[in-house]
N, C-alpha and C. Protein backbone atom coordinates (compact mmCIF):
# COMPACT_ATOMS: atom_id res chain seq x y z
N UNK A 1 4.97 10.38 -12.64
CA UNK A 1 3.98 9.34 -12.76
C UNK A 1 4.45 8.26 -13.73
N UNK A 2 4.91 8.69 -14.32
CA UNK A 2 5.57 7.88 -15.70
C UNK A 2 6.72 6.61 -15.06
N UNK A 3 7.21 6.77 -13.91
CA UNK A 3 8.20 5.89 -13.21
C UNK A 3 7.31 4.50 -12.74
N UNK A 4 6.22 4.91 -12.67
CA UNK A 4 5.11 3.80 -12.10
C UNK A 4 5.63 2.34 -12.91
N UNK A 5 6.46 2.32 -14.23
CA UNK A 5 7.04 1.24 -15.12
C UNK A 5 7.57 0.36 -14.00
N UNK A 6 8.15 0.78 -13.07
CA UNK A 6 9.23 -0.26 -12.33
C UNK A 6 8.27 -0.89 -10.95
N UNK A 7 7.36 -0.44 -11.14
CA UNK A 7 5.71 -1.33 -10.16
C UNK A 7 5.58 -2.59 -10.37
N UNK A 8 5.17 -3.29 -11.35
CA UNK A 8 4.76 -4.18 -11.50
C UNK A 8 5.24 -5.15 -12.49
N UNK A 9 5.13 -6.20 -13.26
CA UNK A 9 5.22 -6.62 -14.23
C UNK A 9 5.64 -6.03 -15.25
N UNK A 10 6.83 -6.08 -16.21
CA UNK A 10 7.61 -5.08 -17.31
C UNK A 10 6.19 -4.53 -17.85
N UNK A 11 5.43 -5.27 -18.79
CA UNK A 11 4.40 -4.75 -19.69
C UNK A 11 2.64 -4.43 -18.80
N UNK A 12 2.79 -5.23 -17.57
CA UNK A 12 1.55 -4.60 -17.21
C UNK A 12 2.03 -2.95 -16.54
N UNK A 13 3.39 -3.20 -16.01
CA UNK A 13 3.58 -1.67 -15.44
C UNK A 13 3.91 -0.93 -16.21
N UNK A 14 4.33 -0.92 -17.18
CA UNK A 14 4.41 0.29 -18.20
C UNK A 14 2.81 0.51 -18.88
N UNK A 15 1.74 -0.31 -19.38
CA UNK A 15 0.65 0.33 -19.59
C UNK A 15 -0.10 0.96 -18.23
N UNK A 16 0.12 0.29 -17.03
CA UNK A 16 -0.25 0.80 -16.04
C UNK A 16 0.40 2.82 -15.40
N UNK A 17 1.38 2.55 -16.35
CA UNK A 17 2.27 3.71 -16.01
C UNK A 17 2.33 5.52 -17.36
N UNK A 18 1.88 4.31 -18.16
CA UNK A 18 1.02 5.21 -19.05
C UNK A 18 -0.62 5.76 -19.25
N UNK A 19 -1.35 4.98 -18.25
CA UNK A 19 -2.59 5.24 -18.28
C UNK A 19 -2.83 6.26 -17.11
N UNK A 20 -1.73 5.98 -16.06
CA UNK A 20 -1.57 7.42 -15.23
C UNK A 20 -0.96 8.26 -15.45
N UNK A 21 -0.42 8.20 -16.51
CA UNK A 21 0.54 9.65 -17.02
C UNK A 21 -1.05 10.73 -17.97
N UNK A 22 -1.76 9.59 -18.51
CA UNK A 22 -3.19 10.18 -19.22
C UNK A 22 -3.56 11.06 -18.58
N UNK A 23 -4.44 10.11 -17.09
CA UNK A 23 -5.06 10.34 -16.14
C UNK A 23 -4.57 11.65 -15.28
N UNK A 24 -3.52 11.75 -15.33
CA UNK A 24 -2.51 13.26 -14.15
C UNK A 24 -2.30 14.43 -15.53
N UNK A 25 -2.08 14.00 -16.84
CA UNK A 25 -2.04 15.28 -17.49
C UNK A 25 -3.41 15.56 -17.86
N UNK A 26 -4.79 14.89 -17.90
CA UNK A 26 -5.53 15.77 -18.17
C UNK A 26 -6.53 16.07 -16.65
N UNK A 27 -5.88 15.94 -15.43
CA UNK A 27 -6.22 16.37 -14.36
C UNK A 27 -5.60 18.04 -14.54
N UNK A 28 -4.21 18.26 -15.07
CA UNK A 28 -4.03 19.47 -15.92
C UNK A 28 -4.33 20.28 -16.45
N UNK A 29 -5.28 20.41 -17.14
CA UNK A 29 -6.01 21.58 -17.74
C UNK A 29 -6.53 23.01 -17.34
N UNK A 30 -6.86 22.51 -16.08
CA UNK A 30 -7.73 23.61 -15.69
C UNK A 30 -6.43 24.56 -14.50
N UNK A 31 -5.16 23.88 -14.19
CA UNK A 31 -4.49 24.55 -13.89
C UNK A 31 -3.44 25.68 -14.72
N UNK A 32 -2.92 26.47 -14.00
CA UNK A 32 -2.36 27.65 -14.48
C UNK A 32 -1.29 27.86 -15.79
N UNK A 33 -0.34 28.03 -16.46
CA UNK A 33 0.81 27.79 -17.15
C UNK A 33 1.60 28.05 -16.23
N UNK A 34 3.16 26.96 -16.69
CA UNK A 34 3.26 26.08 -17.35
C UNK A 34 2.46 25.10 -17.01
N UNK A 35 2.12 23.95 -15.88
CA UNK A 35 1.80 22.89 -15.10
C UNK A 35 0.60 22.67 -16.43
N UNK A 36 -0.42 23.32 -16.87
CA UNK A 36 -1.14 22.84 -18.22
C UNK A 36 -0.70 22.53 -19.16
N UNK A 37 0.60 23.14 -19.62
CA UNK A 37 1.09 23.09 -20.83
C UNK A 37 1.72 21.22 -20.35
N UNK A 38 2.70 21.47 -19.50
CA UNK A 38 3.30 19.89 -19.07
C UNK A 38 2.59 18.87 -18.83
N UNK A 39 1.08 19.01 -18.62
CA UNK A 39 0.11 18.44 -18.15
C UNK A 39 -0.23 17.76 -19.81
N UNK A 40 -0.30 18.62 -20.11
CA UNK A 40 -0.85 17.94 -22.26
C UNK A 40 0.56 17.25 -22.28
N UNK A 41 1.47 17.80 -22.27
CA UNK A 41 2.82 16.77 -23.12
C UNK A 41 2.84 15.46 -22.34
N UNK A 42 2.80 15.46 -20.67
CA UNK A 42 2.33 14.02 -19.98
C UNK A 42 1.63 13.14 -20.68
N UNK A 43 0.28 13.93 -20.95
CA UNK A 43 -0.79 12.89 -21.57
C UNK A 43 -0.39 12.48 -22.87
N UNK A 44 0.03 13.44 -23.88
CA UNK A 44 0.38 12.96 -24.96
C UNK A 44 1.09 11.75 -25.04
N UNK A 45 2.47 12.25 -24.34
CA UNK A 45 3.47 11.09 -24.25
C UNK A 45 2.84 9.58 -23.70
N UNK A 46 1.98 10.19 -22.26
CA UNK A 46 1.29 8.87 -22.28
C UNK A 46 0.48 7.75 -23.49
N UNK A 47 -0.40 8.60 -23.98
CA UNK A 47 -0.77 8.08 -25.04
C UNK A 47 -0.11 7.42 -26.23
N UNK A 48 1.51 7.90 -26.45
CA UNK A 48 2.61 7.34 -27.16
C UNK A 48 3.09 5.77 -26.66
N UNK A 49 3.41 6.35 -25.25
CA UNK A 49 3.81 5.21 -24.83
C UNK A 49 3.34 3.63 -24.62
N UNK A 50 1.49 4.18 -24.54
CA UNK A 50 0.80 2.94 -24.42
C UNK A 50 0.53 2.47 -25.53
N UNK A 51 0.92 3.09 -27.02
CA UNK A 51 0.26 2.86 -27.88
C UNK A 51 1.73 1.79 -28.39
N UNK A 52 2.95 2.12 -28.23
CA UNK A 52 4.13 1.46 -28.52
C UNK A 52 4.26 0.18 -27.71
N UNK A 53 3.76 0.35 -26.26
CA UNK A 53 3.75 -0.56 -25.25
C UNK A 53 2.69 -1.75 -26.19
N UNK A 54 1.45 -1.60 -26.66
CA UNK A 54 0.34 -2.08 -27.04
C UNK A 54 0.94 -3.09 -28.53
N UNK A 55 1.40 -2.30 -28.95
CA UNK A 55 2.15 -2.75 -30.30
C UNK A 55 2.95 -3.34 -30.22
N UNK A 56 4.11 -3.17 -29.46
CA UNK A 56 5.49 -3.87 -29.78
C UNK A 56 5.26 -5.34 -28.94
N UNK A 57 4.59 -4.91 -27.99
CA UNK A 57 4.73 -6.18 -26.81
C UNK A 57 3.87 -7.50 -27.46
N UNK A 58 2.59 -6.22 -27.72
CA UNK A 58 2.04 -7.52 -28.89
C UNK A 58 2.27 -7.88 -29.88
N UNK A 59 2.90 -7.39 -30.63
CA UNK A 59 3.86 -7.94 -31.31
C UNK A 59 4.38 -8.60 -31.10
N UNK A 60 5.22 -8.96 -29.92
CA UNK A 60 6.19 -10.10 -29.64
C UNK A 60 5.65 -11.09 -29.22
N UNK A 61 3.90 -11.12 -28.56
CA UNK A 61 3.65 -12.21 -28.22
C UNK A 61 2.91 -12.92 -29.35
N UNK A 62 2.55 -12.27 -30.63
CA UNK A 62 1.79 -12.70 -31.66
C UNK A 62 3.03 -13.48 -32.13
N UNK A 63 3.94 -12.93 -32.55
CA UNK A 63 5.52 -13.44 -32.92
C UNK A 63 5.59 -14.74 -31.92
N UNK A 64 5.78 -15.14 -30.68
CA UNK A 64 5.68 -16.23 -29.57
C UNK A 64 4.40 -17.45 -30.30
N UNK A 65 3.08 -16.94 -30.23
CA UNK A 65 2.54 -17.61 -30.10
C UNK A 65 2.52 -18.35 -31.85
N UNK A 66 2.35 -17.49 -32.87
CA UNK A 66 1.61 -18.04 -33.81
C UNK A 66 2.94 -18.21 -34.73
N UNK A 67 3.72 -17.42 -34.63
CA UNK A 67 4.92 -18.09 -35.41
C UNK A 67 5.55 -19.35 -35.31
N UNK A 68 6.15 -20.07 -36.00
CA UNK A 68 6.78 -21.72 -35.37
C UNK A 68 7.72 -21.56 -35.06
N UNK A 69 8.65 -22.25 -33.56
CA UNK A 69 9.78 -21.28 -33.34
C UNK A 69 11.00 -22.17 -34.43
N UNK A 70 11.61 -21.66 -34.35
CA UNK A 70 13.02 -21.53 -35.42
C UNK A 70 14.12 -22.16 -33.94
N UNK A 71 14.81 -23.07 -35.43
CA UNK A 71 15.74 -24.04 -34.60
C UNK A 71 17.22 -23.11 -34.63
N UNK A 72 16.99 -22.50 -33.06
CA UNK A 72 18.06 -21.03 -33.00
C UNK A 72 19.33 -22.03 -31.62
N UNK A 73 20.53 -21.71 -32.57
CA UNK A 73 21.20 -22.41 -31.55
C UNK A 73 22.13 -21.56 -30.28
N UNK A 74 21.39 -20.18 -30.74
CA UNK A 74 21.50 -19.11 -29.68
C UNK A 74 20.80 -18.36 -29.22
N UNK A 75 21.35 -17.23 -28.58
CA UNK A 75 20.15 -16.27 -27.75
C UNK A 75 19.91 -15.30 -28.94
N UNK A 76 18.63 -15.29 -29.85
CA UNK A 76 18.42 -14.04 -30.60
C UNK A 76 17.03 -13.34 -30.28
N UNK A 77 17.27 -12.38 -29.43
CA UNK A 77 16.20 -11.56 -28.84
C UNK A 77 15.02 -11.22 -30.15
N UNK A 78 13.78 -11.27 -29.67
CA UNK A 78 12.77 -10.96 -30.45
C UNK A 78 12.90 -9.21 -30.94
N UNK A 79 13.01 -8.60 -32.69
CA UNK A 79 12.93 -7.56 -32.61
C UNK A 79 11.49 -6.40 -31.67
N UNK A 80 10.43 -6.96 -32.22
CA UNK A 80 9.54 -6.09 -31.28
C UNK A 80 9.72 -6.05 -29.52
N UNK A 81 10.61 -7.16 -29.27
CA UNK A 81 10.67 -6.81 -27.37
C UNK A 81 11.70 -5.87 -27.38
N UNK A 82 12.95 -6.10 -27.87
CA UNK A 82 14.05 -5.57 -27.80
C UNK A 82 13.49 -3.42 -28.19
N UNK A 83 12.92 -3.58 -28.99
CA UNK A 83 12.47 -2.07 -29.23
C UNK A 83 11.66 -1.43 -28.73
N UNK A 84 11.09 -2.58 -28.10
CA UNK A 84 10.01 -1.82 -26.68
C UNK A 84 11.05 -1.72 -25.47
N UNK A 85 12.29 -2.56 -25.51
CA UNK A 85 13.05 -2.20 -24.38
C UNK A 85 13.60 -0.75 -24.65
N UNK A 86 14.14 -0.76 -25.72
CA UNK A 86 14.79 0.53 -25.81
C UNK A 86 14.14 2.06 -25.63
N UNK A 87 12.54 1.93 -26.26
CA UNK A 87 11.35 2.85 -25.93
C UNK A 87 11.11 2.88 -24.89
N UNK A 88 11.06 1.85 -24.14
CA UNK A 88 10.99 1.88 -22.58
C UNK A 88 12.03 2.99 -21.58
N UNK A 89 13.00 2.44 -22.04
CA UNK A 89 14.62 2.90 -21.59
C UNK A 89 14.36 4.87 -22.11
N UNK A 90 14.12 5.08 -23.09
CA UNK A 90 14.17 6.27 -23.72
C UNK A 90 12.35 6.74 -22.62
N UNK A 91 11.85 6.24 -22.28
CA UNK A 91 10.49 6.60 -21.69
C UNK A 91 10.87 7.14 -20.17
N UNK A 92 12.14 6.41 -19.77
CA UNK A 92 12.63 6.91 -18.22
C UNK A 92 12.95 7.97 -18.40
N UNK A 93 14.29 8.02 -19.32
CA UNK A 93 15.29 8.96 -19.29
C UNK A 93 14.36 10.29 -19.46
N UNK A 94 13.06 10.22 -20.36
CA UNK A 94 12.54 11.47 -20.26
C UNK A 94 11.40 11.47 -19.15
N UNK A 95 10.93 10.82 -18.55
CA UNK A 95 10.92 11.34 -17.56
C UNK A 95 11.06 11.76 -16.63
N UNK A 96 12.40 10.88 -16.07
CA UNK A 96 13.19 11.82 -15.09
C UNK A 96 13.96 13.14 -15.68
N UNK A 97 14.22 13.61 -16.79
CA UNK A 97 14.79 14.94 -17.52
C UNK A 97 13.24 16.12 -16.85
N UNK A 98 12.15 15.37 -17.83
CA UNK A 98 11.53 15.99 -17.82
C UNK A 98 10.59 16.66 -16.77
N UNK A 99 10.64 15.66 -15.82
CA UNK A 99 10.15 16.20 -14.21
C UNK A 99 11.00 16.69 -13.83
N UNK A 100 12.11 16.98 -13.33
CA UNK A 100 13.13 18.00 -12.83
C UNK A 100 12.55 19.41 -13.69
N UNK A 101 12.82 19.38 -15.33
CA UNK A 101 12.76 20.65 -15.63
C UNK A 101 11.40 20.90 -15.42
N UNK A 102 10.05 20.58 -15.33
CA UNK A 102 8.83 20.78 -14.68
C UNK A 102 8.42 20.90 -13.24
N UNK A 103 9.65 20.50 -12.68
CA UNK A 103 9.55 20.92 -10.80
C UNK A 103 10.25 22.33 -10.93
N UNK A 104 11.11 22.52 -11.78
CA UNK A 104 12.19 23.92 -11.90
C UNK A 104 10.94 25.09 -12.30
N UNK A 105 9.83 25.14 -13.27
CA UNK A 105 8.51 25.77 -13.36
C UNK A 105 8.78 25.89 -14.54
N UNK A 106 10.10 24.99 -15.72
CA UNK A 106 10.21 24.94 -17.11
C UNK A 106 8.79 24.35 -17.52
N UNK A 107 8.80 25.16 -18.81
CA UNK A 107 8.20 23.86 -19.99
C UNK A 107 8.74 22.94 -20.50
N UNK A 108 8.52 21.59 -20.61
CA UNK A 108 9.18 20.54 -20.95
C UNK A 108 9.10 20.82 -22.42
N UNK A 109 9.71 20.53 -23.25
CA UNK A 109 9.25 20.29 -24.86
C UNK A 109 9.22 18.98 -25.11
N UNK A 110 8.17 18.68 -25.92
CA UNK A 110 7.14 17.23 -25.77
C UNK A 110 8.04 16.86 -27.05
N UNK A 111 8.27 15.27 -26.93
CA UNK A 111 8.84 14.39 -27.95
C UNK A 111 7.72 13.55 -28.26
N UNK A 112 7.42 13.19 -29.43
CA UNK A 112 6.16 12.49 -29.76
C UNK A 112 5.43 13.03 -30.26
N UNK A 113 3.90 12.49 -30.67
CA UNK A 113 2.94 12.81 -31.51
C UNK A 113 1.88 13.10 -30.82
N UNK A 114 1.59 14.57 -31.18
CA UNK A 114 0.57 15.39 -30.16
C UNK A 114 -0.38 14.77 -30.41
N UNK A 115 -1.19 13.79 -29.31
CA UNK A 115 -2.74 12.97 -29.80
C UNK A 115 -3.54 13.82 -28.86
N UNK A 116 -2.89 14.82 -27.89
CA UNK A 116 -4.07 15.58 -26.97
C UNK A 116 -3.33 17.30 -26.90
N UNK A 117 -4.34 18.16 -27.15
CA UNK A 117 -3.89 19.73 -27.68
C UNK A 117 -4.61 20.42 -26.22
């Protein structure tokens, strides 16, 4: 569910892609182990991701809008986009890791900050 990023718009499809990662891990619960256990680390992570997505992006557009731009006589990428790219980038890689070892009937081990138990 987490792939849903490459849908739409960089930042509307990644919150869009984290609000269904919510939505599918706590459809989770009431099923068996592991699929519950992977079902919480989904949501969690979801909840990580939208919360970095929420921050960094806005960040960069608060940075766009209200800052004055600077007389740059090159390309210097904004830090908050550039680190939502890389969170982004690190958001695939585990989920394609992590759905394979959850189609295999592994437990994934969750990276991030448990916001759902």
């Amino acid at each position: 569910m987490g792939l849903f990023v490459f849908v739409l718009i960089p930042g509307l499809g990644s919150i869009v892609a984290a609000i269904v990662m919510i939505a599918v891990g706590h459809t989770c619960r009431r099923d068996p182990e592991p699929a519950r256990t992977n079902g919480t680390a989904a949501a969690s992570w979801g909840v990580n991701y939208l919360l970095a997505t929420i921050l960094f992006l806005g960040g960069f557009f608060v940075e766009m809008i209200v800052l004055p731009p600077d007389d740059l006589s090159g390309f210097l990428p904004s830090v908050p986009y550039v680190t939502w790219l890389i969170i982004s980038l690190f958001h695939v890689i585990i989920c394609i890791a992590f759905g394979v070892r959850a189609s295999r009937g592994k437990v994934v081990p969750f990276r991030g900050i448990p916001f759902i138990r």
